[in-house]
Protein backbone atom coordinates (compact mmCIF):
# COMPACT_ATOMS: atom_id res chain seq x y z
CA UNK A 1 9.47 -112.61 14.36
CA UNK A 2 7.72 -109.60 16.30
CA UNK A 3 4.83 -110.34 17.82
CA UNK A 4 1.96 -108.64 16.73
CA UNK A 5 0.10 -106.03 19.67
CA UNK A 6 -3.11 -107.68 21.02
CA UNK A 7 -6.25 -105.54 20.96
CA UNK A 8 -7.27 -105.36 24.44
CA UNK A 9 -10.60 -106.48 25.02
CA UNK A 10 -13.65 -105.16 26.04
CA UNK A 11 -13.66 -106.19 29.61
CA UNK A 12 -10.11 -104.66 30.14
CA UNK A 13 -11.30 -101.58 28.75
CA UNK A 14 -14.02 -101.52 30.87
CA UNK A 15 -11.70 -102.22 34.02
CA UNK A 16 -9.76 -99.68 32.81
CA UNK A 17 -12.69 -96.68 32.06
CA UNK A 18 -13.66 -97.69 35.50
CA UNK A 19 -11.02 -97.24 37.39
CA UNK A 20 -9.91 -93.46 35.72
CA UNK A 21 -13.74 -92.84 36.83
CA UNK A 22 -12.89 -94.10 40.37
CA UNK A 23 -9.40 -92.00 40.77
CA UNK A 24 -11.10 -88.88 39.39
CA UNK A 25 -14.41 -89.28 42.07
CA UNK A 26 -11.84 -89.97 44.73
CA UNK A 27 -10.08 -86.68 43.78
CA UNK A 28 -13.29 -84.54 43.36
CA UNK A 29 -14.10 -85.80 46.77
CA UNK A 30 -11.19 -84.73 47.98
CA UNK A 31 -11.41 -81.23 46.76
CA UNK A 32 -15.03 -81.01 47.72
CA UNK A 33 -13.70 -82.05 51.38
CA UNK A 34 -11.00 -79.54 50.99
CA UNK A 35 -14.09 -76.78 50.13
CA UNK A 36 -15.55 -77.85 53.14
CA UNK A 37 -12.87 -77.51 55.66
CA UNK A 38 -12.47 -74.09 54.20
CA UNK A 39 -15.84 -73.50 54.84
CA UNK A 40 -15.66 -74.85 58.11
CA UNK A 41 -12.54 -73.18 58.79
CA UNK A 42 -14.48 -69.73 58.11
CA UNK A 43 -17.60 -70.49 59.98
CA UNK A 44 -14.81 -70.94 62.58
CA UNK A 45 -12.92 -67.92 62.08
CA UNK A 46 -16.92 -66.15 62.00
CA UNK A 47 -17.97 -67.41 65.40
CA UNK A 48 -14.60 -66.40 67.43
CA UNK A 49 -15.32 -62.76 65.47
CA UNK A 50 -18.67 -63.09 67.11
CA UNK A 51 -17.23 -64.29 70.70
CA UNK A 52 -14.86 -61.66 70.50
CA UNK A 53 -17.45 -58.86 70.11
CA UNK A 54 -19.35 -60.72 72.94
CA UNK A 55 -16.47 -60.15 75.37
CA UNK A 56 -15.74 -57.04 74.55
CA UNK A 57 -19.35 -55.78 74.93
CA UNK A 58 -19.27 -57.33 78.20
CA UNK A 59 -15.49 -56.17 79.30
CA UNK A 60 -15.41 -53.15 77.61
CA UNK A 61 -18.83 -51.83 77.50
CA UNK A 62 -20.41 -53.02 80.36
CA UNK A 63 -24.03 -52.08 78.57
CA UNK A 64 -27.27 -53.81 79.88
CA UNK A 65 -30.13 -53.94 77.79
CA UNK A 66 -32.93 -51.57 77.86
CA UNK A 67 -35.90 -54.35 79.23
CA UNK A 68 -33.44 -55.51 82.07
CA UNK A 69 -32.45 -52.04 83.02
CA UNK A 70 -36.06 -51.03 83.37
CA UNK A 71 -36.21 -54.35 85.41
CA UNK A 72 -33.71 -53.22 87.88
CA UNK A 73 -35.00 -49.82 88.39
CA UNK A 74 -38.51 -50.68 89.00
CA UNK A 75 -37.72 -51.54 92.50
CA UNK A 76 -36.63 -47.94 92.70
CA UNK A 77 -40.17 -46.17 90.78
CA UNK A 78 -41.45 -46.46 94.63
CA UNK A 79 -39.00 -45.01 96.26
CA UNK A 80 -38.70 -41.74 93.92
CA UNK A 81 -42.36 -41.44 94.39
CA UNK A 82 -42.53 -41.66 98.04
CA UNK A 83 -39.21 -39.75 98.63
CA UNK A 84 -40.51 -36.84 96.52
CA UNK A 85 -43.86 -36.75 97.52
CA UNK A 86 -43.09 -36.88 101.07
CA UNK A 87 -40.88 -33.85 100.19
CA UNK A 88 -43.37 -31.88 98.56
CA UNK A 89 -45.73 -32.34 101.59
CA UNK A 90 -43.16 -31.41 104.50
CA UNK A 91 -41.86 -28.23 102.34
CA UNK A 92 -45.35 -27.13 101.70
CA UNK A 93 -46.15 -27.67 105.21
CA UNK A 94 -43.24 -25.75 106.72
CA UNK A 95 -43.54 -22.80 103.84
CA UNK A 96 -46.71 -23.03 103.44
CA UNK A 97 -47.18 -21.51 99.99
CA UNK A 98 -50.14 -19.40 99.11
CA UNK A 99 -51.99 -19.79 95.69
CA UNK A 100 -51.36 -17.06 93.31
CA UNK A 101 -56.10 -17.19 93.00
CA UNK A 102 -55.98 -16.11 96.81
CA UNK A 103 -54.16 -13.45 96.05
CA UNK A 104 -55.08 -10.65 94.18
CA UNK A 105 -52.05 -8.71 93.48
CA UNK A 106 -50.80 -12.06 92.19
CA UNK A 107 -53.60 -12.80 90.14
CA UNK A 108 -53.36 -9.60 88.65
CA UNK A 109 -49.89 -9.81 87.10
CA UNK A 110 -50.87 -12.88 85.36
CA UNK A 111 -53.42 -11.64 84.35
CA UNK A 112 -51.29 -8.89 82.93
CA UNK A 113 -49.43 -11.60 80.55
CA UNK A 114 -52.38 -13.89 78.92
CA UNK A 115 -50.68 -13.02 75.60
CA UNK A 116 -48.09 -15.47 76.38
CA UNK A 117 -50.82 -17.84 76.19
CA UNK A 118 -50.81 -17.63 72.06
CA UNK A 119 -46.89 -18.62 72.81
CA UNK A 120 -47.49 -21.59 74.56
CA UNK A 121 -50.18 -22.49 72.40
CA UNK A 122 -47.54 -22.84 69.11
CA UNK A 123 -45.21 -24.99 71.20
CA UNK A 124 -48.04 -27.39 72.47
CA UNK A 125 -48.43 -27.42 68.30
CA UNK A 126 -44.44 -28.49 67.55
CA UNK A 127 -44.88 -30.95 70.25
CA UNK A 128 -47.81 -32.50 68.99
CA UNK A 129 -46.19 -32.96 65.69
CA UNK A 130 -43.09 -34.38 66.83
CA UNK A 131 -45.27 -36.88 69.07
CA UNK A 132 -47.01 -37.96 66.17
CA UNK A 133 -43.50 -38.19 64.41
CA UNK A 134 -42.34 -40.10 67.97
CA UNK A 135 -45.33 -42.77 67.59
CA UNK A 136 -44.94 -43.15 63.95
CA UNK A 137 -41.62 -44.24 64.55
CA UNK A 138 -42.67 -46.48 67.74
CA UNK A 139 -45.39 -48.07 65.52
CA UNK A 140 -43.56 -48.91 62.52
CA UNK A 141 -41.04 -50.31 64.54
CA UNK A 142 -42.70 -52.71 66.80
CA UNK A 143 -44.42 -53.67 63.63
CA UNK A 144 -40.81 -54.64 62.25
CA UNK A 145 -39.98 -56.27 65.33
CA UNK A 146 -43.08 -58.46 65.64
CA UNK A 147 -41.48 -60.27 62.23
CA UNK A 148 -37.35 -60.45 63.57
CA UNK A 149 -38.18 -61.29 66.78
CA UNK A 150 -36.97 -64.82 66.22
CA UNK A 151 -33.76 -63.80 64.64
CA UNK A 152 -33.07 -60.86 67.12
CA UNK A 153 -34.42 -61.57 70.33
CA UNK A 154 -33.79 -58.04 72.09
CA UNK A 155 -34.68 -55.59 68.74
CA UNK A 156 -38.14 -54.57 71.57
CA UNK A 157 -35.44 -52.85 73.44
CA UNK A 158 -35.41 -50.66 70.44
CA UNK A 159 -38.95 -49.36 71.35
CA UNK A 160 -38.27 -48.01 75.34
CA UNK A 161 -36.18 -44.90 74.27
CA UNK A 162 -39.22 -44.21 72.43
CA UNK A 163 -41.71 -44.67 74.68
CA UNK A 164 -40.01 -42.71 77.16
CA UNK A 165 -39.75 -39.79 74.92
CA UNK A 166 -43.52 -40.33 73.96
CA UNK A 167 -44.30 -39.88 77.86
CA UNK A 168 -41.94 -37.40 78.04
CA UNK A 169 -43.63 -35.36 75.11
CA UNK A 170 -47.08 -36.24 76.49
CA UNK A 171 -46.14 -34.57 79.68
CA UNK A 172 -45.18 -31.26 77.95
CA UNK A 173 -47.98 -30.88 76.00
CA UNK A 174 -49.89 -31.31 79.11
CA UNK A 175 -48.06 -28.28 80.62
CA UNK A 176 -48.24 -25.88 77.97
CA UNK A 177 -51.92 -26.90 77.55
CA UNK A 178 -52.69 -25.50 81.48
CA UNK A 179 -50.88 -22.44 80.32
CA UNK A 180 -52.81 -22.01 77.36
CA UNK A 181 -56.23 -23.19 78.98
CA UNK A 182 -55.64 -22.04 82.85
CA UNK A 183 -57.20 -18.55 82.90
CA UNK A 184 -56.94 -18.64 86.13
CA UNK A 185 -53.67 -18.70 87.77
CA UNK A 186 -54.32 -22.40 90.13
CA UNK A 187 -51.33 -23.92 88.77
CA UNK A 188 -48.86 -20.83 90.26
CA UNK A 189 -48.06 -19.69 93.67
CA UNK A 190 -47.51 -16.17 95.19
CA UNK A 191 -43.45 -15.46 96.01
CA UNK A 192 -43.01 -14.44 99.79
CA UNK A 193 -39.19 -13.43 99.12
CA UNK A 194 -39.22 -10.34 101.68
CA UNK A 195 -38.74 -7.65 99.05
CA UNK A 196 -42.12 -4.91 98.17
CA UNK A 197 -40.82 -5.41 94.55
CA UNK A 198 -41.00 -9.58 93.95
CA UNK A 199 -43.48 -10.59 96.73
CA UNK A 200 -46.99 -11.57 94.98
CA UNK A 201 -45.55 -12.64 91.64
CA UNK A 202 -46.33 -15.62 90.42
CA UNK A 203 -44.34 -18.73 90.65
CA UNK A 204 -45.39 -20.98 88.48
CA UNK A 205 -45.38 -24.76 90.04
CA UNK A 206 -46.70 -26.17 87.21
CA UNK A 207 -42.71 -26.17 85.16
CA UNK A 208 -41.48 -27.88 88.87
CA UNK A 209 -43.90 -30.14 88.88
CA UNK A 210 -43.54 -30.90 84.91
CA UNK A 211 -39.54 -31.47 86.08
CA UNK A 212 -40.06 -33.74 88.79
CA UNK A 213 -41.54 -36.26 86.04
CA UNK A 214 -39.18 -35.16 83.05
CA UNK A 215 -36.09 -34.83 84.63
CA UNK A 216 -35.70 -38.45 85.84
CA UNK A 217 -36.88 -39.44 82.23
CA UNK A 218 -34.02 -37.66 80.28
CA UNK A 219 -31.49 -39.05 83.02
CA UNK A 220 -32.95 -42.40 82.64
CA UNK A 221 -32.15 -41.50 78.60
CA UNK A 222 -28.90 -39.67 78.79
CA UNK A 223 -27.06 -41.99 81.41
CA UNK A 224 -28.80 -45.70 81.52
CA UNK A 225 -29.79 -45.86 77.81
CA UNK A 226 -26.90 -44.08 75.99
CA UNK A 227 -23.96 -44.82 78.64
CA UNK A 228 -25.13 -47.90 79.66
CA UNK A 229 -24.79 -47.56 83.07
CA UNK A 230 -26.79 -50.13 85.58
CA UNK A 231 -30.21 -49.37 87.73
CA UNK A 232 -28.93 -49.16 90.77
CA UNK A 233 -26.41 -46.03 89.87
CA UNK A 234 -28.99 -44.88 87.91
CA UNK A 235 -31.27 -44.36 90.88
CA UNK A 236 -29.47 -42.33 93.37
CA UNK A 237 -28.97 -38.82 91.16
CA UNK A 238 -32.89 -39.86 90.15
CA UNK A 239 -33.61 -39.10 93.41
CA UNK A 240 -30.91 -36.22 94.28
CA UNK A 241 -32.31 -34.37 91.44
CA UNK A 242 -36.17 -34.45 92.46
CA UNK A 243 -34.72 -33.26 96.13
CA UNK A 244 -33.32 -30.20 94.77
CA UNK A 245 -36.23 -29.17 92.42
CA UNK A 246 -38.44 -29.43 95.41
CA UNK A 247 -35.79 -27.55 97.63
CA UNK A 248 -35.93 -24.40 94.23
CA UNK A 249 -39.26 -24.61 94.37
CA UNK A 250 -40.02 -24.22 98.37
CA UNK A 251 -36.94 -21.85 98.68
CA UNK A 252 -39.61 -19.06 96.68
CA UNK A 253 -42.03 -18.74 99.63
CA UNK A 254 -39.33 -18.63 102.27
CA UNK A 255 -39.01 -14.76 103.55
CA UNK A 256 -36.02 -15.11 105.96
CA UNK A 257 -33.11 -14.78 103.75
CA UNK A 258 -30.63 -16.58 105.88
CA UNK A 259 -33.29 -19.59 105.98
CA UNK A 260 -33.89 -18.85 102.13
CA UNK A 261 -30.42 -19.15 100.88
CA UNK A 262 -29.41 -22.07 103.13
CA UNK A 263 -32.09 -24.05 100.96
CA UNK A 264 -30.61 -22.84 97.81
CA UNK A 265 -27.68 -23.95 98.76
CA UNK A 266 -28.41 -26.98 99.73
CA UNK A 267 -30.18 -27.47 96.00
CA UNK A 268 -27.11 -26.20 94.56
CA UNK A 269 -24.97 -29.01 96.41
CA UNK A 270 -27.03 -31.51 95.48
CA UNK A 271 -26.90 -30.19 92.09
CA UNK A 272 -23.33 -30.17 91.30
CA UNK A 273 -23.34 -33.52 93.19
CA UNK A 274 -26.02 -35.02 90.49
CA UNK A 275 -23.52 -33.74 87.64
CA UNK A 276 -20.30 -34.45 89.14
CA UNK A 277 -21.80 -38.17 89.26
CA UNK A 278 -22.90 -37.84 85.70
CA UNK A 279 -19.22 -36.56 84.58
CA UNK A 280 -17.60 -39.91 86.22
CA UNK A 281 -19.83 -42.01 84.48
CA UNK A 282 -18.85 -39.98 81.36
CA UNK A 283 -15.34 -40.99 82.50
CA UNK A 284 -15.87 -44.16 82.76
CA UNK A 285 -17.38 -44.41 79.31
CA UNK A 286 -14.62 -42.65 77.82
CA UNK A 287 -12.33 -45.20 79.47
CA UNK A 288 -13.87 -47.94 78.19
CA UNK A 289 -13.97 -46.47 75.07
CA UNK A 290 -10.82 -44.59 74.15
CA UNK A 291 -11.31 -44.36 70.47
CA UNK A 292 -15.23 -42.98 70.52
CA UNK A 293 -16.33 -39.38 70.19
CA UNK A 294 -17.64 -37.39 72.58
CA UNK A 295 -19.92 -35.88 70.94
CA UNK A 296 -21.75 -38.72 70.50
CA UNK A 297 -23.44 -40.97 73.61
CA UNK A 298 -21.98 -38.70 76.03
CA UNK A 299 -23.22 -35.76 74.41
CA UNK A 300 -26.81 -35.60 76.07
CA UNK A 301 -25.47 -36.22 79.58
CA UNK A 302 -22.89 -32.97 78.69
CA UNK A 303 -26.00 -30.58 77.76
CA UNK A 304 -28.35 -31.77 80.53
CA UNK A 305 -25.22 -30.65 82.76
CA UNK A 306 -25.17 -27.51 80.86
CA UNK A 307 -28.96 -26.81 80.11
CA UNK A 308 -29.25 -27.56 84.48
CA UNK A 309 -26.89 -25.01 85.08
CA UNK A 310 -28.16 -22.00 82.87
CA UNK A 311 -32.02 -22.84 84.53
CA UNK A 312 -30.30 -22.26 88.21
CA UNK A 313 -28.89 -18.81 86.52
CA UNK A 314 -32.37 -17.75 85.79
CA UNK A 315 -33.49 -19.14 88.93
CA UNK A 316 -31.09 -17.43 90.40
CA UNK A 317 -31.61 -14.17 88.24
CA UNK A 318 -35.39 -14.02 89.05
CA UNK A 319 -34.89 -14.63 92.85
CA UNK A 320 -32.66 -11.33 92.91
CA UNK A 321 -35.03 -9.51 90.39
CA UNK A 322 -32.50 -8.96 87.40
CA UNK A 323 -34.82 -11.25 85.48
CA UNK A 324 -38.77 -10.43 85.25
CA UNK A 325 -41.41 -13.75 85.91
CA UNK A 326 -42.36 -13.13 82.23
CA UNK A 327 -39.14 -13.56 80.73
CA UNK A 328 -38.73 -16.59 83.19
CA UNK A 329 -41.85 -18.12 82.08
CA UNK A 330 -40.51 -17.25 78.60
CA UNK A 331 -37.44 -19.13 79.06
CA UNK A 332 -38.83 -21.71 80.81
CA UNK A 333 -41.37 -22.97 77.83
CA UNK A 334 -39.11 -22.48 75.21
CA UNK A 335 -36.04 -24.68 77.28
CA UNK A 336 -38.42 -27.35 78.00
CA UNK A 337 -39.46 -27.78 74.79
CA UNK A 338 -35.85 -27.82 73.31
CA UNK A 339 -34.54 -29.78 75.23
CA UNK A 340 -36.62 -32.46 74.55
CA UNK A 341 -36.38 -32.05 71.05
CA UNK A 342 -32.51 -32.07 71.34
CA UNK A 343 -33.00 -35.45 73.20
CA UNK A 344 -35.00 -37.02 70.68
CA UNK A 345 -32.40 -36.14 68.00
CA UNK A 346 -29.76 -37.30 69.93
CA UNK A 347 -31.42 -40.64 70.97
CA UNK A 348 -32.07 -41.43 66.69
CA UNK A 349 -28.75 -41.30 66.24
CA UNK A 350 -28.19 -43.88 69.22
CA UNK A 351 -30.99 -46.03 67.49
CA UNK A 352 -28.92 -45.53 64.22
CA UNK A 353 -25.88 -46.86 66.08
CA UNK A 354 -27.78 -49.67 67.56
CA UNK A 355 -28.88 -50.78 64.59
CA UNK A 356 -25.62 -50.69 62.64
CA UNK A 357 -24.22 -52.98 65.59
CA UNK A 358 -27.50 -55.18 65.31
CA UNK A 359 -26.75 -55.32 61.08
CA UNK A 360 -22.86 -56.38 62.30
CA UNK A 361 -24.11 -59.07 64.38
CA UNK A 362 -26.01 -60.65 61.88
CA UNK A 363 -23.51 -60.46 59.23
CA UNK A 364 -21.00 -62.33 61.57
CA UNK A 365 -23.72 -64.90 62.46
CA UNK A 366 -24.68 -65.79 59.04
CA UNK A 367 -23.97 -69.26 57.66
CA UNK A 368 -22.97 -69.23 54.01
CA UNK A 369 -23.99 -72.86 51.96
CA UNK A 370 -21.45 -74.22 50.38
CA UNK A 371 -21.75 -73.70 46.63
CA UNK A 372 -19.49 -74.93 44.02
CA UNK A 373 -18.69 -72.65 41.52
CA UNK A 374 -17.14 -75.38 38.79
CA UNK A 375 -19.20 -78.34 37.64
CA UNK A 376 -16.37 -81.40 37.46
CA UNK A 377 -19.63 -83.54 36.22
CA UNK A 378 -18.85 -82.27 32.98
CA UNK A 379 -15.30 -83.24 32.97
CA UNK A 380 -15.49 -86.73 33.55
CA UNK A 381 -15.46 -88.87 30.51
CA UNK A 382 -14.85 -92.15 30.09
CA UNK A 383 -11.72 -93.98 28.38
CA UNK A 384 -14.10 -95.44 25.82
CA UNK A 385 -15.73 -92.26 24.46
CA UNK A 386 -11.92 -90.79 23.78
């Protein structure tokens, strides 16, 4: 006779309901360390992203950052001064320039042009907005960098282009404010060029003295800060370039032509050397950087080039009388001032780019938690309650 089924007991049952509970932890578990491999795997796959743009910041681009760069060329801030101070003294010794108040015919051609003065006056106005506009920015910023410090160690840097253009701008205003204020012509020099027609006009020192601080700034901008290019290269076109605005300035009070245009020609030289040194490091940038446009870091070390060259026309122009001290004067305020402003421009869209790279950086550093996106809790019943 068939035997009839025995019910299985409770204890069975409960060996049973246990271990269904035990084979579906073990295989949660396993998925779970499956997740985390993954994850693993992608922080992984994250950090050689990150090493890789490490490398190639350091193969490619060769960039330093903006605090060490000002570290380097410190030991240089000496030697400018000294090197261009000790040529302002020897070429004002040997010329011996005379000041356009001891001399009357001088005095009375700038006299002539005090309505340039209203001129001057609406520049020193722009500039002091966009200063204010300059500081805002500086402010707000170190504000924001006070709080990310600790997550981006080098987002200060961010604040030296700034502070640069701040001095630079503070500088300006200074020199259109001795135009507007100087009534008296102590800030320009009489021209001893040998001709009836251009001796006794003024030359006014004040724009080569405004260049010999402004000049190294936007090369300092233009070349170390957007082509990353190290201190030490930095330095030497520094100093070419305060040489040869000395050299324009003395060449003015120098009657013997053959003496006059040997300086100018030496300036010139040293010049063309300055932006032939600028257009390698251009070069080199482009190099490292096949795929960039050129209109964008390089761009302010291109118009500097230019914006040089079409001041040594004028210069040039003035010295030969085709162009009038008051149309020099003329050109001279309104290049200054937009040339700055071009290099301000320029330099936001560099901190744009910065920051974009900053933004990247963080995105490939972040660590996402693990999060599961299906609860399994819910799907594990026991034998009993089916």
């Amino acid at each position: 006779a068939p035997v009839a089924p025995v019910a299985p007991v409770a204890g069975e049952a409960g060996e049973l309901t246990k271990r269904k509970e035990r084979e579906d932890c073990e295989e949660l578990k396993g998925e779970v360390t499956k997740d985390e491999s993954c994850k693993s795997q992608s922080d992984t796959s994250k950090n050689r992203v990150l090493v890789s743009l490490e490398i190639s910041n350091d193969k490619l681009d060769g960039d330093e950052t903006y605090c060490l760069l000002l570290r380097k060329l410190s030991p240089y801030k000496l030697t400018w001064v000294l090197v261009t101070a000790l040529t302002v003294l020897v070429c004002s010794a040997l010329a011996k320039p005379v000041l356009c108040t001891q001399s009357p015919a001088c005095e009375q051609q700038h006299l002539l042009d005090q309505d340039l003065s209203f001129y001057s006056g609406c520049i020193s106005a722009a500039l002091a907005s966009v200063l204010m506009h300059e500081l805002a920015s500086l402010m707000l910023t170190q504000k924001a960098a006070k709080r990310a410090i600790e997550i981006i160690p080098d987002i200060k840097d961010s604040l030296i282009p700034s502070m640069l253009l701040c001095a630079s701008f503070v500088v300006l205003i200074i020199e259109n404010t001795i135009l507007v204020l100087g009534e008296l012509p102590w800030y320009a020099h009489a021209a001893k060029l040998g001709k009836a027609e251009l001796d006794d006009t003024p030359v006014y020192s004040v724009f080569y003295a405004e260049w010999l601080i402004n000049v190294p700034i936007l090369l300092v901008l233009a070349v170390s800060i957007a082509l990353g290019r190290p201190g030490p290269e930095v330095a030497e076109p520094v100093l070419i370039t305060n040489v040869y605005i000395v050299f324009a300035w003395v060449a003015n009070f120098i009657s013997n032509p053959a003496l006059r245009y040997a300086v100018v020609s030496m300036s010139f030289l040293m010049y063309f050397k300055a932006s032939w040194t600028m257009c390698q490091w251009v070069y080199r940038w482009r190099q490292r950087h096949p795929k960039a446009v050129l209109l964008g870091r390089p761009l302010l070390a291109f118009v500097l080039i230019i914006v040089f060259g079409i001041y040594s026309i004028v210069y040039l122009a003035r010295m030969h009388g085709l162009v009038s001290y008051r149309h020099e004067r003329i050109f001279y305020v309104t290049m200054n001032f937009t040339t700055k402003l071009f290099a301000s421009m320029t330099l936001a869209g560099i901190r744009s780019s910065d920051f974009q790279d900053v933004l990247l950086t963080m995105l490939v550093n972040k660590r996402t938690s693990f999060t599961r996106k299906h609860d399994y809790e819910d799907q594990i019943t026991p034998l009993l309650d089916k």
